[in-house]
N, C-alpha and C. Protein backbone atom coordinates (compact mmCIF):
# COMPACT_ATOMS: atom_id res chain seq x y z
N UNK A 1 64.63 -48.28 13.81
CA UNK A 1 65.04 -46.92 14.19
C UNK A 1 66.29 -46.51 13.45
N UNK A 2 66.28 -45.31 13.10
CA UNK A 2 68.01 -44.50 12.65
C UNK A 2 68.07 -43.59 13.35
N UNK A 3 69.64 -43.18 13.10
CA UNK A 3 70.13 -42.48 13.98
C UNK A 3 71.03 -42.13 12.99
N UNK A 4 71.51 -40.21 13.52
CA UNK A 4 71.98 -39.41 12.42
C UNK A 4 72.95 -39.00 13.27
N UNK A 5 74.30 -39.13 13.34
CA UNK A 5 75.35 -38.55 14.23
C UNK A 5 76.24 -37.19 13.29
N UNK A 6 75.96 -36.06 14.16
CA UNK A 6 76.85 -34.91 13.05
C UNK A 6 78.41 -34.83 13.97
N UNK A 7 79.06 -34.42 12.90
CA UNK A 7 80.26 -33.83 13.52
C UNK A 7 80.98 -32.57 12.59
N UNK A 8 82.10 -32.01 13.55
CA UNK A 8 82.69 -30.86 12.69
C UNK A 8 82.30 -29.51 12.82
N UNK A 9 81.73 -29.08 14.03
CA UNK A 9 81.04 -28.01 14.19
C UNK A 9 82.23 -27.44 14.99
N UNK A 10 82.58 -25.74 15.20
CA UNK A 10 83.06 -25.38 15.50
C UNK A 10 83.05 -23.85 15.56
N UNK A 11 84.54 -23.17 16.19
CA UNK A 11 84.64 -21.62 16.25
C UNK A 11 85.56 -21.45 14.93
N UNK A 12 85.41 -20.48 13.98
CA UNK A 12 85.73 -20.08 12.95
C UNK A 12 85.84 -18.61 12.50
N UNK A 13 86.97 -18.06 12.08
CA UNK A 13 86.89 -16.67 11.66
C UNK A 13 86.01 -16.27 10.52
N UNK A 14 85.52 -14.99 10.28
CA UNK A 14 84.53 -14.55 8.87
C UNK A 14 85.84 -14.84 8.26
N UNK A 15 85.42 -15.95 6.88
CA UNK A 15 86.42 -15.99 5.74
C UNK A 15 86.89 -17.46 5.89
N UNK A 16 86.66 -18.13 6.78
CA UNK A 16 86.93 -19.20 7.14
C UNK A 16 86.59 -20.29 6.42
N UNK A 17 86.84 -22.01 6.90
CA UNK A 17 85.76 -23.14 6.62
C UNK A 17 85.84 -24.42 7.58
N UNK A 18 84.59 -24.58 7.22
CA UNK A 18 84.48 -25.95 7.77
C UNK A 18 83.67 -27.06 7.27
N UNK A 19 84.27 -28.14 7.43
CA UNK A 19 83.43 -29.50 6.97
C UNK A 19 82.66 -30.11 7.99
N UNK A 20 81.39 -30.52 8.07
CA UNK A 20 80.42 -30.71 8.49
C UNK A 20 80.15 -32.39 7.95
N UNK A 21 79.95 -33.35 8.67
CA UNK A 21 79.98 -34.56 8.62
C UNK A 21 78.58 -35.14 9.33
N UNK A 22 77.71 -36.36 8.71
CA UNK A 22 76.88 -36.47 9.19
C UNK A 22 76.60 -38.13 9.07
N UNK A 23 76.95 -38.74 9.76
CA UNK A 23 76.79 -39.92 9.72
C UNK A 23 75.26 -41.00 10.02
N UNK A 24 74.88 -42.00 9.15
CA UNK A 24 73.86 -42.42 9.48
C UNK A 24 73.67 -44.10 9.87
N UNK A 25 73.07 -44.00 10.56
CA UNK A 25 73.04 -45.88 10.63
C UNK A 25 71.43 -46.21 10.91
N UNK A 26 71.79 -47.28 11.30
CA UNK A 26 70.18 -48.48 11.42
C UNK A 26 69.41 -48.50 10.36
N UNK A 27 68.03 -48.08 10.19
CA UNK A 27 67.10 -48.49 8.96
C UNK A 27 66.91 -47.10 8.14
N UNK A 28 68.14 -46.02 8.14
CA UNK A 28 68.26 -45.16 7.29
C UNK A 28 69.13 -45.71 5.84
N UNK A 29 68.63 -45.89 5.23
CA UNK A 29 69.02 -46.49 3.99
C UNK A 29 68.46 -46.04 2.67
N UNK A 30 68.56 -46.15 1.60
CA UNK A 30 68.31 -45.28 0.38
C UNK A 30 67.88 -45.92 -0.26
N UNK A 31 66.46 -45.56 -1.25
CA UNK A 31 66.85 -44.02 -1.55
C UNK A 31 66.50 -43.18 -0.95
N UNK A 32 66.97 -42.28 -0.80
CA UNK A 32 66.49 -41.26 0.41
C UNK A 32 67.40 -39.86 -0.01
N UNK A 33 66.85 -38.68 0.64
CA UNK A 33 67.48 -37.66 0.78
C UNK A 33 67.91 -36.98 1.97
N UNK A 34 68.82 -36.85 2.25
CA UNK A 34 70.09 -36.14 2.96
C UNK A 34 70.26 -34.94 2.96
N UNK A 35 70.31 -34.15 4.18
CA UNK A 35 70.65 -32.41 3.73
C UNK A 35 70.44 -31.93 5.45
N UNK A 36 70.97 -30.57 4.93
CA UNK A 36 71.41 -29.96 6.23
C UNK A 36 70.29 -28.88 6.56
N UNK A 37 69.88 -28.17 7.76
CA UNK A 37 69.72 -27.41 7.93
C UNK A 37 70.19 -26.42 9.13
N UNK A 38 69.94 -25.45 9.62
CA UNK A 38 70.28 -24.58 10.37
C UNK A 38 69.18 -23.77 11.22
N UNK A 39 69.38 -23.27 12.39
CA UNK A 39 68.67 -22.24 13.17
C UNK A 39 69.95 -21.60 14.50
N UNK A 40 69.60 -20.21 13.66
CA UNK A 40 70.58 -19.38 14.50
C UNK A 40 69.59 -18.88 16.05
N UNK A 41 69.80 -18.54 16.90
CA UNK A 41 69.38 -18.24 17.94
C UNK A 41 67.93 -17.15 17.89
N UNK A 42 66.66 -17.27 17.94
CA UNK A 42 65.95 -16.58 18.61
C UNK A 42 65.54 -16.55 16.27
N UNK A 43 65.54 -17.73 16.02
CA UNK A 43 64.87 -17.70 14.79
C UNK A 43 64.61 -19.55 14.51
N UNK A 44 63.76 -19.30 12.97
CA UNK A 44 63.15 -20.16 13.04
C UNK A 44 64.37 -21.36 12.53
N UNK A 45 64.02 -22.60 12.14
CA UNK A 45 64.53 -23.63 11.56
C UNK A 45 65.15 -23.00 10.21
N UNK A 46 66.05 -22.86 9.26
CA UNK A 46 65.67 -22.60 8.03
C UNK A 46 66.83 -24.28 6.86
N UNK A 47 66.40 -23.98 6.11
CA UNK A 47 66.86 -24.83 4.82
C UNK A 47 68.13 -24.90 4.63
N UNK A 48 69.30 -25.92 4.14
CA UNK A 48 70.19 -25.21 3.98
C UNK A 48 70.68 -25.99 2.50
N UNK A 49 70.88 -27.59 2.54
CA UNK A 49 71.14 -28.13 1.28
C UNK A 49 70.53 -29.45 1.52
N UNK A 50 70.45 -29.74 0.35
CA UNK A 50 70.15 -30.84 0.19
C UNK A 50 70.72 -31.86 -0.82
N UNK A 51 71.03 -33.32 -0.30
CA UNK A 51 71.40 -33.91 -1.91
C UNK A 51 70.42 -35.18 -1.76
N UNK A 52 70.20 -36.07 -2.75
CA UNK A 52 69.92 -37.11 -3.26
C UNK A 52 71.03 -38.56 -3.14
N UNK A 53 70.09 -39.26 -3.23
CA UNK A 53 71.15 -40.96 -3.35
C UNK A 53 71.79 -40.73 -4.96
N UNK A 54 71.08 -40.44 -5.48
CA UNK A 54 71.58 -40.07 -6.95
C UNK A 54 72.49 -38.82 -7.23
N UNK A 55 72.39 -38.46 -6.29
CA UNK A 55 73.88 -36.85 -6.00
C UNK A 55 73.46 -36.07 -6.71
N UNK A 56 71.84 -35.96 -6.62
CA UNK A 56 71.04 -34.01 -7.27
C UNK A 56 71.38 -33.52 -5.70
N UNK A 57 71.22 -32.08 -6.02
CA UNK A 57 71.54 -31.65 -5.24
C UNK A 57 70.81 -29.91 -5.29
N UNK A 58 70.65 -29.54 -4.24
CA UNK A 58 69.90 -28.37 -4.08
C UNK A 58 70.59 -27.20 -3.10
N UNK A 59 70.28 -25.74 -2.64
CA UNK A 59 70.81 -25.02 -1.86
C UNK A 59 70.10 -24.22 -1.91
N UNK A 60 69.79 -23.27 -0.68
CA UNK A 60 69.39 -21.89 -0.39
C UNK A 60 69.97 -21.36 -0.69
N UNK A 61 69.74 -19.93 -1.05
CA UNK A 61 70.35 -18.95 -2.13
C UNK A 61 71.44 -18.35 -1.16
N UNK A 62 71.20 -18.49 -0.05
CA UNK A 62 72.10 -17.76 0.87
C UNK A 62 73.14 -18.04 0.86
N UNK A 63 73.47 -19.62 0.91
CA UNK A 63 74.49 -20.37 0.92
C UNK A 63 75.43 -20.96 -0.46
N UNK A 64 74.33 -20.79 -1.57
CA UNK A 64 75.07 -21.01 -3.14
C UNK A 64 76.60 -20.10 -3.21
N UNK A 65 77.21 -21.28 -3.74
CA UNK A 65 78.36 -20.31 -4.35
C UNK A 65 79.74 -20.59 -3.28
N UNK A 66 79.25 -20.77 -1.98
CA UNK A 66 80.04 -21.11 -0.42
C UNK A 66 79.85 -22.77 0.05
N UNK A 67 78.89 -22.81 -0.56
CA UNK A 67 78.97 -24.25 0.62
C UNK A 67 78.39 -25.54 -0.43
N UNK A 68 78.87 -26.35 0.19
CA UNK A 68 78.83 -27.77 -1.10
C UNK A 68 78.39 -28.86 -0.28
N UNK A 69 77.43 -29.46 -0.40
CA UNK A 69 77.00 -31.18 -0.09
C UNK A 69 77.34 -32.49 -0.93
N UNK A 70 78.12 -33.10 0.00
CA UNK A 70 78.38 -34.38 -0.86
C UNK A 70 78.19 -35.61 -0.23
N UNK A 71 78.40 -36.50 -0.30
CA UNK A 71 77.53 -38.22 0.33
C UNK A 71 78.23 -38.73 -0.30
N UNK A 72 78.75 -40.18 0.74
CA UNK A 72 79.52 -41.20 0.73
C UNK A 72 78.15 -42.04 0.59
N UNK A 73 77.98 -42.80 -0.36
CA UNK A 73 76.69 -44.17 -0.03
C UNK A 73 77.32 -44.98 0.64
N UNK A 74 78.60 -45.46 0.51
CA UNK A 74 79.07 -46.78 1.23
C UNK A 74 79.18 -46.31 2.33
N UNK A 75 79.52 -45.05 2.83
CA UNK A 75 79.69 -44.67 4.26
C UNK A 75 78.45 -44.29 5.01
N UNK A 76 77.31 -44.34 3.99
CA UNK A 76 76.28 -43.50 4.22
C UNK A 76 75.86 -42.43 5.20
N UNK A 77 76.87 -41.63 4.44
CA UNK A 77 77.65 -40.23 5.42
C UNK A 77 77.50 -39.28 4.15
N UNK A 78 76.59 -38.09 5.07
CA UNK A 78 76.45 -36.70 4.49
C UNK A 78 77.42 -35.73 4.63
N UNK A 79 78.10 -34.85 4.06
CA UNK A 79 79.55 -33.66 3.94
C UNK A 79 78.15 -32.24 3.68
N UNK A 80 78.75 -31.57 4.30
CA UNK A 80 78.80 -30.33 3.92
C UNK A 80 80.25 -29.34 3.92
N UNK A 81 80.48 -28.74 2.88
CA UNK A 81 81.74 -28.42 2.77
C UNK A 81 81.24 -26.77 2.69
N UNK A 82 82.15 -25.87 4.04
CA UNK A 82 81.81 -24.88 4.23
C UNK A 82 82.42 -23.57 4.12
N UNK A 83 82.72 -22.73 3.30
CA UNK A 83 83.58 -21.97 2.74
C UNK A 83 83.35 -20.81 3.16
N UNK A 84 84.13 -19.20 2.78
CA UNK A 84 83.74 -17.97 2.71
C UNK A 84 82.64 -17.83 4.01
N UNK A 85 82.75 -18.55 5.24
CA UNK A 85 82.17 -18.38 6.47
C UNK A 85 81.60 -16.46 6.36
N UNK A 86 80.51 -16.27 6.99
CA UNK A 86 80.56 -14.80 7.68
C UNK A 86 79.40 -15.35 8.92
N UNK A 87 79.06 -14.13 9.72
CA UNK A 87 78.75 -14.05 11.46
C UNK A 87 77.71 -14.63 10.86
N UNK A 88 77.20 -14.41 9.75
CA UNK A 88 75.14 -14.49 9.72
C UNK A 88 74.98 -16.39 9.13
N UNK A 89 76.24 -17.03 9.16
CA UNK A 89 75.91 -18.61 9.25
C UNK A 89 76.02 -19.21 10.50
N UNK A 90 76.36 -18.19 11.42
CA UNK A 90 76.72 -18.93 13.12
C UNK A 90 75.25 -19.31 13.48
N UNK A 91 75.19 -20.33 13.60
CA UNK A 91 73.61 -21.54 14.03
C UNK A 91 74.06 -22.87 14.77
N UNK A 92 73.38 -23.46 14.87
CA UNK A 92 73.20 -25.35 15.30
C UNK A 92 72.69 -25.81 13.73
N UNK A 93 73.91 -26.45 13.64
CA UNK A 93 73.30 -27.01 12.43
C UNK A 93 73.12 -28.67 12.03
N UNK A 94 71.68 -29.46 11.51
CA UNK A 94 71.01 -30.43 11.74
C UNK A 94 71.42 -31.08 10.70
N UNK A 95 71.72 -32.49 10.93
CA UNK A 95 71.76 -33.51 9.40
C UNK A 95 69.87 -33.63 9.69
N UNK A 96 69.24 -33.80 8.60
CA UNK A 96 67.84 -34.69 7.89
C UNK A 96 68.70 -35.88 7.16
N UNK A 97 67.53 -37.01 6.90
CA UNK A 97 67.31 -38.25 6.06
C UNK A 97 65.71 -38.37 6.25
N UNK A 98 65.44 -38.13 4.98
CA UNK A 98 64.20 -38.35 4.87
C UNK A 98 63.79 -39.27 3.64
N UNK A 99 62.68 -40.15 4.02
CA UNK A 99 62.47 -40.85 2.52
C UNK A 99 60.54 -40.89 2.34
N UNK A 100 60.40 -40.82 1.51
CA UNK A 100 58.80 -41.13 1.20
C UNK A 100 58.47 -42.33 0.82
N UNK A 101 57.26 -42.22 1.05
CA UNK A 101 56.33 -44.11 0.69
C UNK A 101 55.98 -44.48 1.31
N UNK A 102 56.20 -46.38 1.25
CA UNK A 102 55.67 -46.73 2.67
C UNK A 102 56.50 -47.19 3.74
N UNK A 103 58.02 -47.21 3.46
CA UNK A 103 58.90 -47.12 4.05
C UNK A 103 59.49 -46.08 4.15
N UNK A 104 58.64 -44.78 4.58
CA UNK A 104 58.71 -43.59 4.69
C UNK A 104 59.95 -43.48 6.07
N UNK A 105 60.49 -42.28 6.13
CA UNK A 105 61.05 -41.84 7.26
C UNK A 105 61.85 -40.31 7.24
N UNK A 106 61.62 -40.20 8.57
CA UNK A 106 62.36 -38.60 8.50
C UNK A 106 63.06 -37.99 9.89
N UNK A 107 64.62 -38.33 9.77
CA UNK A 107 65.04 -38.63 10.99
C UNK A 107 65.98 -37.30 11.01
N UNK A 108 66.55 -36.86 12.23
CA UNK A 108 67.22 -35.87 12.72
C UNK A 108 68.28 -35.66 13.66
N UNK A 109 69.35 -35.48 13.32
CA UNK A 109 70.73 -35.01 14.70
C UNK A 109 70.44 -34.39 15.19
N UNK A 110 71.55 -34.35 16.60
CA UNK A 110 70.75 -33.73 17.44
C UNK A 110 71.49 -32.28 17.08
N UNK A 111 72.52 -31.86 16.80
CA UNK A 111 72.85 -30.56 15.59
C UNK A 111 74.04 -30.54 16.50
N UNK A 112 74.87 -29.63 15.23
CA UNK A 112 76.15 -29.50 15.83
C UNK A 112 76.45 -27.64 15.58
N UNK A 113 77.17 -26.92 16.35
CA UNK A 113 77.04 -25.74 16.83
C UNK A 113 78.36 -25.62 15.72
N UNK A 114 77.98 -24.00 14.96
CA UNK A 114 79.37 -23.44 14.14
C UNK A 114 78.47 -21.92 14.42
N UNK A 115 80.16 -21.17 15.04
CA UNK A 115 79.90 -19.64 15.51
C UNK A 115 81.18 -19.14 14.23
N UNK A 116 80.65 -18.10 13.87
CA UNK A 116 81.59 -17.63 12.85
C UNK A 116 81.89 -15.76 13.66
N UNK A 117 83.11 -15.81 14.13
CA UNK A 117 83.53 -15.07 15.05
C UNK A 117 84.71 -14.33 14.83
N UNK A 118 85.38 -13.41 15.28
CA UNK A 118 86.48 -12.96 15.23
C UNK A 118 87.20 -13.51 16.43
């Protein structure tokens, strides 16, 4: 079994930031991919970043330009680094680890809450 612990969620002004931390343990191990997603209230799941054991790295267009994913392997701990905040990123937001094959897996936090508020 793994287990994905987030932290760093919070209340934040538009213009703001925050770092988003996602820690992993037990039989989550690499190679594998790591990444965040989000769902704001009374919508669906959506995408948010993603990186690699190899530190590729991906983003929704929404979020390019503001927000950055980075990974500790020795800590095997996911960052999201969260910048230029506005109201329309306030969600619960989820660490993933997912891997393919036959030591497949695809595990989930239980999400951590960021309101971007006045």
């Amino acid at each position: 079994q793994g287990l994905l612990e987030e932290s760093g969620g919070g209340l934040v002004q538009p213009g703001g930031s925050l770092r988003l931390a996602c820690a992993a343990s037990g039989n989550i191990v690499g190679p594998n991919a790591m990444g965040w997603y989000r769902q704001a209230p009374g919508k669906r799941r959506e995408y948010v970043a993603q990186i690699t054991t190899g530190g590729s790295t991906k983003y929704a267009d929404s979020v390019k330009g503001r927000f950055t994913i980075s990974r500790d392997n020795a800590k095997n701990t996911v960052y999201l680094q969260m910048n230029s905040l506005k109201p329309e990123d306030t969600a619960v937001y989820y660490c993933n680890a997912e891997k393919p094959g036959p030591d497949s897996y695809d595990y989930w936090g239980q999400g951590t809450q960021v309101t971007v508020a006045s």
